[in-house]
Protein backbone atom coordinates (compact mmCIF):
# COMPACT_ATOMS: atom_id res chain seq x y z
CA UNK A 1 20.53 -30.58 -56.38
CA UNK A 2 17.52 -28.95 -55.10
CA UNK A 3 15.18 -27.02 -57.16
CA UNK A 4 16.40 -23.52 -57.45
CA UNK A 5 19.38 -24.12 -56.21
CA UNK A 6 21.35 -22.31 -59.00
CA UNK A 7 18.80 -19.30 -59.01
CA UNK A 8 19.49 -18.76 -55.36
CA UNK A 9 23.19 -19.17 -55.37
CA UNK A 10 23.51 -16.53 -57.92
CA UNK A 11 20.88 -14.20 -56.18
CA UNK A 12 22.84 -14.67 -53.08
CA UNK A 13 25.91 -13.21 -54.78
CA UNK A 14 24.62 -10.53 -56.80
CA UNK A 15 22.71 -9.38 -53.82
CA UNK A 16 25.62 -9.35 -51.41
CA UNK A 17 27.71 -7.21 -54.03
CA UNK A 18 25.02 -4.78 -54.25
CA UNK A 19 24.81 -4.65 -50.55
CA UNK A 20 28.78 -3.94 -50.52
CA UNK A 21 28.72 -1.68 -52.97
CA UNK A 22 25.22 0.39 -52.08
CA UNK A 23 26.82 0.21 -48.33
CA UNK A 24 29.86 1.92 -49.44
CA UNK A 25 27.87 4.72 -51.08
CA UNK A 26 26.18 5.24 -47.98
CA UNK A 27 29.11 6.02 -45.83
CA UNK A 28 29.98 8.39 -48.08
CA UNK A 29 27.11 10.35 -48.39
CA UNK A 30 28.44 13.36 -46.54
CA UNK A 31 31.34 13.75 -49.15
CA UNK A 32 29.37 12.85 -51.89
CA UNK A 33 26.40 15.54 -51.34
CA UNK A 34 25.32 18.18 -49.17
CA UNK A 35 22.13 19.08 -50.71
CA UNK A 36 20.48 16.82 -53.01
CA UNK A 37 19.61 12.98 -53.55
CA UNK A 38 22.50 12.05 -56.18
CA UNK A 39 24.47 9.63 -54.09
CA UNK A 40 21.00 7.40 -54.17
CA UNK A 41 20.61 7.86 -57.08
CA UNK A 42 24.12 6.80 -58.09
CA UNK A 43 23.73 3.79 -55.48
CA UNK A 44 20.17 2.44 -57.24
CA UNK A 45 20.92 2.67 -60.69
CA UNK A 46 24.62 0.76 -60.02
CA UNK A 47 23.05 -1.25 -58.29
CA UNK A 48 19.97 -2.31 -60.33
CA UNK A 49 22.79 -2.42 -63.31
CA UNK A 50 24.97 -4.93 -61.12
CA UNK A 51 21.84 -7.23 -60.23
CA UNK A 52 21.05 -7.77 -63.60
CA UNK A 53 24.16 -8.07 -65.51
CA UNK A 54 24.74 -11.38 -62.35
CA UNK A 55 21.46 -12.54 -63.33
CA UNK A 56 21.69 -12.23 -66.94
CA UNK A 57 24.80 -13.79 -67.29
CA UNK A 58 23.63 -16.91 -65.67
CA UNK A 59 19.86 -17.41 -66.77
CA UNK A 60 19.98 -15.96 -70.55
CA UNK A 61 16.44 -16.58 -71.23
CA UNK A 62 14.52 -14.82 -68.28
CA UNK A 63 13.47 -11.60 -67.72
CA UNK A 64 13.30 -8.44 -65.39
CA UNK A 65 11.42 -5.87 -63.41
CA UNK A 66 12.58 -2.63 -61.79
CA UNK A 67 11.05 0.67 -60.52
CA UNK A 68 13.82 2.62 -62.51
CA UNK A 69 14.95 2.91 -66.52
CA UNK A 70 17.71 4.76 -68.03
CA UNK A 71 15.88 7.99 -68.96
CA UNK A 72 17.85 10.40 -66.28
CA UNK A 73 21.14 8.95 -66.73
CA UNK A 74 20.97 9.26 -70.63
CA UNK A 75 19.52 12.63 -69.98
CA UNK A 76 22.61 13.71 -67.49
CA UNK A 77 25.84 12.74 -69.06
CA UNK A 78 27.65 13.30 -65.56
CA UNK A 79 25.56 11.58 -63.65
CA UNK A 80 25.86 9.06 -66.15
CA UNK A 81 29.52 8.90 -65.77
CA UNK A 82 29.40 8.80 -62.28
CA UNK A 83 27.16 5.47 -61.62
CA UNK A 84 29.63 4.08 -64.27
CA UNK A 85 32.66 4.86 -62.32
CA UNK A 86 30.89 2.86 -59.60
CA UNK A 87 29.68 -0.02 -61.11
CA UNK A 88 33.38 -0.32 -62.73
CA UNK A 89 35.20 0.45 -59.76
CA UNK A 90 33.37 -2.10 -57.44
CA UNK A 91 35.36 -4.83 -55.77
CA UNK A 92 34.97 -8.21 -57.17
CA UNK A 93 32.30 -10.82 -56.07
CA UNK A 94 33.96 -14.19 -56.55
CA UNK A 95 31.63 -17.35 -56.98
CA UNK A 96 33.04 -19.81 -54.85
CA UNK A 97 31.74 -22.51 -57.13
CA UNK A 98 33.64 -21.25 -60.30
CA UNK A 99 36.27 -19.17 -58.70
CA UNK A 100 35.03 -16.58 -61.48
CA UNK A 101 34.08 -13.26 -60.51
CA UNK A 102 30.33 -11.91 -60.98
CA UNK A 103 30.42 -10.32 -64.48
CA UNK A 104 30.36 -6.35 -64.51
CA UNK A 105 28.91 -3.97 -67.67
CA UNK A 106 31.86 -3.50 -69.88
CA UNK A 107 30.71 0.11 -71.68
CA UNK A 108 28.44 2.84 -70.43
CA UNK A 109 26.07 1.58 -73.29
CA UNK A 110 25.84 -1.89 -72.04
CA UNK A 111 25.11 -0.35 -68.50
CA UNK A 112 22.29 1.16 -69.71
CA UNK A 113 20.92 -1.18 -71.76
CA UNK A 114 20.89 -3.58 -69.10
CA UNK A 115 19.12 -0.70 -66.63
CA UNK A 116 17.04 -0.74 -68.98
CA UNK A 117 15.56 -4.06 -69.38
CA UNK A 118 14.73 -3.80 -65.67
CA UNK A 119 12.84 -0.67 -66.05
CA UNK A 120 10.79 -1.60 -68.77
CA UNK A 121 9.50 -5.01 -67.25
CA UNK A 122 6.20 -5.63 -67.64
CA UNK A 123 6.51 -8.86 -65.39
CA UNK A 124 3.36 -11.06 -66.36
CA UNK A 125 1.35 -14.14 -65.04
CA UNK A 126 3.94 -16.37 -68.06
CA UNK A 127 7.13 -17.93 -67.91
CA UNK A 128 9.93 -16.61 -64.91
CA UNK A 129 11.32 -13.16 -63.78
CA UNK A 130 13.47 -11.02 -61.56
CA UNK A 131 11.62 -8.27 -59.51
CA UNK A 132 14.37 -5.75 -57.81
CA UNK A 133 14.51 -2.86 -55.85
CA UNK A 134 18.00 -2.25 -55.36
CA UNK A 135 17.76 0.53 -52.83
CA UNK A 136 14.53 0.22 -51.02
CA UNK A 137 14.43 3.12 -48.22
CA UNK A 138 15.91 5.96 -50.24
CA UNK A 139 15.01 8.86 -47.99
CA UNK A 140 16.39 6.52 -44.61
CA UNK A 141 19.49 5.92 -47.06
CA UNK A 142 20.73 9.58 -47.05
CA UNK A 143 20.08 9.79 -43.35
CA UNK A 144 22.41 6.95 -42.87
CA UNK A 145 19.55 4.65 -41.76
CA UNK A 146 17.78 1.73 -41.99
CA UNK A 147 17.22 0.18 -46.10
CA UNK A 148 17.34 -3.07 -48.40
CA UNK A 149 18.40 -4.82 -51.53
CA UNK A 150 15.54 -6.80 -52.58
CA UNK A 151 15.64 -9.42 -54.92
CA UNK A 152 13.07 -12.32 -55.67
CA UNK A 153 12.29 -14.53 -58.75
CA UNK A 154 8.65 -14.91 -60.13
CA UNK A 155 7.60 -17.80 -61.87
CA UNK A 156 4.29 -18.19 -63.36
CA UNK A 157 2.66 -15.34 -61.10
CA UNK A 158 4.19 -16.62 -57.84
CA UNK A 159 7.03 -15.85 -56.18
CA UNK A 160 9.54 -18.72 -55.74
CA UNK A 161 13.13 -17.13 -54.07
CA UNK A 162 13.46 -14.09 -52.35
CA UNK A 163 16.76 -12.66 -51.44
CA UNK A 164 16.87 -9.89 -49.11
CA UNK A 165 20.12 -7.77 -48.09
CA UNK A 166 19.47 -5.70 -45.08
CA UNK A 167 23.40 -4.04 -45.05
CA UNK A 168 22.45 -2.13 -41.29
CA UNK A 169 20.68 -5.04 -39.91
CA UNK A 170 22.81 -6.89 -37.51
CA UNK A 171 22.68 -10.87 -36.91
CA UNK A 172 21.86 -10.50 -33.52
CA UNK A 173 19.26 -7.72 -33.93
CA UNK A 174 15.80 -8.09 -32.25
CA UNK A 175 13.90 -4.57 -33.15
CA UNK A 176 14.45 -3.06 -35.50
CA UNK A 177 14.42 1.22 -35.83
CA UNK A 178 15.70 3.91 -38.33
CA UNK A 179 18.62 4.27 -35.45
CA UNK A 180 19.60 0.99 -34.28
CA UNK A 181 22.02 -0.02 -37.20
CA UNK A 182 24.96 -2.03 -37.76
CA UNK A 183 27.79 0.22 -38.36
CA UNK A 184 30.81 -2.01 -38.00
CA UNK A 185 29.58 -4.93 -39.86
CA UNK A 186 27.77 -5.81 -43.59
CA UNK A 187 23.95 -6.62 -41.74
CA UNK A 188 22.04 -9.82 -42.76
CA UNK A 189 20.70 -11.45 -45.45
CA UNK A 190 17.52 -13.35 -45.59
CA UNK A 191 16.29 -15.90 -48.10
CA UNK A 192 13.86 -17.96 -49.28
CA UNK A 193 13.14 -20.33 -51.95
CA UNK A 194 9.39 -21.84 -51.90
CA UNK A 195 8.44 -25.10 -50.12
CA UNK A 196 12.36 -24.96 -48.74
CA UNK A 197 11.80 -22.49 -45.67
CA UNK A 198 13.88 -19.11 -44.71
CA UNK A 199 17.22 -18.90 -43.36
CA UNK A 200 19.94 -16.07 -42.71
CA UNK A 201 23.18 -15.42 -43.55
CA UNK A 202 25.81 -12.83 -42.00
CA UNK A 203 26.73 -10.33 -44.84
CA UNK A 204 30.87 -9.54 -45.09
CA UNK A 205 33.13 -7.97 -47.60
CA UNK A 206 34.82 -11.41 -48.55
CA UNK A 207 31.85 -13.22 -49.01
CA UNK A 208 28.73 -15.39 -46.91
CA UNK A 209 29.03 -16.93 -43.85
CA UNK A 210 27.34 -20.12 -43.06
CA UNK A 211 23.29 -20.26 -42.34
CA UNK A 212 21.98 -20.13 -39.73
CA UNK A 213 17.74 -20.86 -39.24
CA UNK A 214 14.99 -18.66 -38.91
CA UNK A 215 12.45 -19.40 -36.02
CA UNK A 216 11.27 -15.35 -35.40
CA UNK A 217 7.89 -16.47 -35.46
CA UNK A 218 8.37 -18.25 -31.63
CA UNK A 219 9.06 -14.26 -30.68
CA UNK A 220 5.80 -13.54 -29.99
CA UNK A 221 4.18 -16.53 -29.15
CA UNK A 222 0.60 -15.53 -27.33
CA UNK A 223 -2.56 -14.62 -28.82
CA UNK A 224 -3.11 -12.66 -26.34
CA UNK A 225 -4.32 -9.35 -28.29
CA UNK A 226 -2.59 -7.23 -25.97
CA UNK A 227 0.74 -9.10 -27.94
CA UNK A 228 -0.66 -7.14 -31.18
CA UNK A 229 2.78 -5.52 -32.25
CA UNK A 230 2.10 -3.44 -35.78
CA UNK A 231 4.50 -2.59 -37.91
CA UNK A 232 4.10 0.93 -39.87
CA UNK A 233 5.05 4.23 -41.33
CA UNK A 234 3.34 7.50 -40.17
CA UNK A 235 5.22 9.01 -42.76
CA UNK A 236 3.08 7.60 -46.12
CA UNK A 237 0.56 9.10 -47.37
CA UNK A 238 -0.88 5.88 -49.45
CA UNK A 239 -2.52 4.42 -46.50
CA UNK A 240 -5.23 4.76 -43.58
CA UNK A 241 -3.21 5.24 -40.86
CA UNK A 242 -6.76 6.38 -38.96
CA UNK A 243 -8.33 2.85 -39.93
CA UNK A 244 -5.25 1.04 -38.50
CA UNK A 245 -5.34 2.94 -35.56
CA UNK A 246 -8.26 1.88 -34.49
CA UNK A 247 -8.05 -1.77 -35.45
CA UNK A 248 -5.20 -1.06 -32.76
CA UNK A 249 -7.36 0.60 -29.97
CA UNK A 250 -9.39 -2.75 -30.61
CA UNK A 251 -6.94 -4.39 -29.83
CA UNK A 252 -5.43 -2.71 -26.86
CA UNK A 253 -2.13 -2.02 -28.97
CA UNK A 254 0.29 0.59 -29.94
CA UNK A 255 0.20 2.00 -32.92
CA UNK A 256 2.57 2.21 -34.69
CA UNK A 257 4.64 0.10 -32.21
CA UNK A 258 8.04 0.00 -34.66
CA UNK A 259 7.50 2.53 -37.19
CA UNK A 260 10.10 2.42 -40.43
CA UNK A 261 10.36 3.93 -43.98
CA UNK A 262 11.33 1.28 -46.41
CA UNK A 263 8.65 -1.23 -47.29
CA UNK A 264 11.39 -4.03 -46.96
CA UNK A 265 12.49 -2.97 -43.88
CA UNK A 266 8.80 -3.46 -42.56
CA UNK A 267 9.44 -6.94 -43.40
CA UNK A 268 12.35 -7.43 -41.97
CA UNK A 269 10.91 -5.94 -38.49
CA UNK A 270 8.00 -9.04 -38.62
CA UNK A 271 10.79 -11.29 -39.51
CA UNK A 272 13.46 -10.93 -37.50
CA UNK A 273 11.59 -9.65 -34.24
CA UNK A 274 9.64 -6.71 -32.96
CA UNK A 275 6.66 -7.02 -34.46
CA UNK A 276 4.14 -9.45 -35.72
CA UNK A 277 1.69 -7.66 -38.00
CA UNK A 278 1.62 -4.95 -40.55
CA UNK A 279 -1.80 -3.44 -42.69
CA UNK A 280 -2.32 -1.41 -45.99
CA UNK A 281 -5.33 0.16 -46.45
CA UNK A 282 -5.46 2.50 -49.38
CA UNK A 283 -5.68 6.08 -49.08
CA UNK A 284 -7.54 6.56 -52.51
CA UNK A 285 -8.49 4.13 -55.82
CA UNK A 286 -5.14 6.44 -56.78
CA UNK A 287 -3.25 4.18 -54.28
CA UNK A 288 -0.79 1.59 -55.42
CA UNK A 289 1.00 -1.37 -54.20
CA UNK A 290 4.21 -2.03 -56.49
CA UNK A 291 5.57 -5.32 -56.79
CA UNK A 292 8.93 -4.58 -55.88
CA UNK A 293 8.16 -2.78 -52.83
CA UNK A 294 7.20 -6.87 -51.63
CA UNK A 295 8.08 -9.72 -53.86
CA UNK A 296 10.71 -11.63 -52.06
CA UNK A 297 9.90 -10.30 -48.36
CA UNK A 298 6.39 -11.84 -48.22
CA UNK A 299 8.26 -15.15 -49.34
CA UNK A 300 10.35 -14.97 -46.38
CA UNK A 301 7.85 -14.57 -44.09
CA UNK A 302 5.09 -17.04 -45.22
CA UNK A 303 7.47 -20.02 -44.87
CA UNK A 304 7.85 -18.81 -41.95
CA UNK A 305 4.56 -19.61 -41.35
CA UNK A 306 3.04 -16.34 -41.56
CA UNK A 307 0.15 -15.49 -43.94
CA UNK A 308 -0.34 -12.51 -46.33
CA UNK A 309 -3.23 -11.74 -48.45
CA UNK A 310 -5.46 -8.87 -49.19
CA UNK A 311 -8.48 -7.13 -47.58
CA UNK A 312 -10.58 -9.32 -49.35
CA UNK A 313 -8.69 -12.48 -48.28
CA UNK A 314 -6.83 -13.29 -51.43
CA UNK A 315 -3.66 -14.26 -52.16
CA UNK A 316 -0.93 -11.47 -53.52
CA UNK A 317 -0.81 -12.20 -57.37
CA UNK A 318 2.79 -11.19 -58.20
CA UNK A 319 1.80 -11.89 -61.83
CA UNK A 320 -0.17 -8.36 -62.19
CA UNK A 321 2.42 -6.49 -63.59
CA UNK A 322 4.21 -3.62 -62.35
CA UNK A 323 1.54 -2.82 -59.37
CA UNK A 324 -0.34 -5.46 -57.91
CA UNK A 325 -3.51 -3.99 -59.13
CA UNK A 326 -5.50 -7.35 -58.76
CA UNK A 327 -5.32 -7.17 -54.89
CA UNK A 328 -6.94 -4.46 -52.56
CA UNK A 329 -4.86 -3.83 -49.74
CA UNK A 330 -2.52 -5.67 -47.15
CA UNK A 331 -2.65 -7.70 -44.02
CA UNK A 332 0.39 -9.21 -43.12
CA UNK A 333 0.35 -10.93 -39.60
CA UNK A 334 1.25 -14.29 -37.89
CA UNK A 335 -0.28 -17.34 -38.99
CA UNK A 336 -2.59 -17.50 -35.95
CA UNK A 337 -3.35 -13.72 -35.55
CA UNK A 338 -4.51 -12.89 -39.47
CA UNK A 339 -7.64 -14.49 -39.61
CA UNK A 340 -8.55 -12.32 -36.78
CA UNK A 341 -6.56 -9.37 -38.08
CA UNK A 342 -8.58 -9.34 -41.21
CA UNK A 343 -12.05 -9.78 -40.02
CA UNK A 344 -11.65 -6.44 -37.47
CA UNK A 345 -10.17 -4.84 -40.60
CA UNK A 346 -13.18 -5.37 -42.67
CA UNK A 347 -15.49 -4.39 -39.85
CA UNK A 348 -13.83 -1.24 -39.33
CA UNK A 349 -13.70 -0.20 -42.95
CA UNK A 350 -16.98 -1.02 -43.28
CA UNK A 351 -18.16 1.48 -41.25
CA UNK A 352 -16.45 4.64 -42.60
């Protein structure tokens, strides 16, 4: 058996049934809510709940990291009951291996508890744990757009799998937009486990189908710079959007050329086509990166054979803690192109 092997077959599940079940929630948003954010709400914290319990049941020992604890549901008792009538009421995930269904939280305490133990992470450079952000994209979620289920493990400071669910992501997508979803089918899901490579897998409600390779990074294949396609979102107000612009007049590019919300999503439009770099320059010393807004996507696309570090030309070290707080901003680009990438970066910042 390959190393990880375990670890990613379980991911794989859990992530798939939180695709299926987030999915679902989406569809329904219209029914759900007219006016306010509950049926994301409802769809992260089942979700988050789900992950874990998977996880959990099969690896005891480790430990977990999420952007959300229990604090509003214990705080809303119908709100409460509603994400437990979802995470009950969800179809069964069966392991193919054991013929034994994914476990589910058996009491509304237990589905707390186990929220909980993702939202009080600390994460940590020591030992081996789950980062998740079950419903990345929240805002594109209610408009019936673009989001993911991100999943990765971390083991001493570094990620080794990421699993990524992109439920509106079709297999046969090659740019990605807010608009250009898969309503018919369950989208994609990419993984990775460290040393091993990416691959992708069709997403359905009975299960995976076979994988099939990666090889996105022979999309754009000229260092030309007029082939500079960034990846961004005009909407955040974290980063210098002006700084990145002109990296991109440099450059003779577009900017943004594919412009999406959800930091996953990003990812997924320099991994499956469309674009081929991405930048985060912070706004303010107030400005964070989070770790589960990227652990698992950068994964994917470094063994791919793209590179990611920081302004200063570091590595990401995913054993920070909750932000990545040891790193200064973001360059994410094809092997060939970063080097490049980041040296403009630096000269432009360097003169504001």
């Amino acid at each position: 058996m390959t190393p990880f092997a375990r670890e990613l077959h379980i991911a794989q599940l859990a992530v798939l049934r939180a695709s299926i079940l987030t999915k679902s929630v989406q569809s329904r948003v219209h029914e759900i809510s007219k006016d306010d954010d509950s049926p994301v709400t409802i769809a992260d914290f089942a979700a988050q709940a789900l992950l874990i319990i998977a996880l959990r049941d099969a690896f005891p020992s480790d430990k977990f990291l999420g952007e959300e604890d229990s604090a509003a549901l214990r705080a809303d008792e119908a709100l409460c009951s509603k994400v437990f009538e979802l995470v009950s009421s969800v179809a069964d995930t069966i392991d193919p291996n054991t013929g034994i269904p994914l476990p589910k939280p058996s009491s509304v305490a237990e589905m707390l508890s186990l929220i909980d133990l993702g939202g009080r992470g600390t994460g940590g450079d020591e030992g081996r744990f789950w980062v998740m952000d079950p419903v990345d994209g929240t805002a594109t979620f209610l408009r019936g757009q673009q989001y993911a289920v991100a999943l990765s493990l971390i083991e001493q400071g570094r990620e080794v799998i990421g699993v990524l669910g992109y439920p509106n992501i079709s297999a046969g997508m090659t740019q990605i937009s807010e608009e250009n979803i898969d309503k018919s089918g369950m989208g994609i899901m990419l993984t990775a486990v460290r040393g091993q490579g990416s691959i992708a897998r069709t997403m359905t409600p009975s299960g995976l189908k076979d994988a099939f390779p990666l090889s996105i990074m022979k999309t754009h294949s000229s260092n030309n710079n007029n082939n500079l396609h960034i990846v961004d979102c005009a909407l955040s107000d974290v980063s210098r959007h002006d700084v990145i612009a002109e990296l991109a007049d440099e450059f003779k590019a577009k900017f943004p050329n594919i412009e999406v919300w959800s930091s996953h999503v990003r990812y997924a439009a320099l991994i499956v086509g469309g674009g081929n770099a991405q930048f985060w320059v912070p706004a303010s010393s107030a400005s964070k990166m989070y770790i589960w807004d990227h652990a698992g996507a950068q994964l994917i696309f470094t063994e791919l054979g793209g590179k990611v570090t920081d302004l200063d030309g570091k590595a990401m070290d995913f054993g920070a803690g909750r932000d990545l707080n040891r790193n200064r901003g973001l360059v994410v680009a094809r092997g060939e192109m970063h080097d490049a990438l980041l040296a403009a970066m630096n000269r432009i910042i360097e003169g504001y």
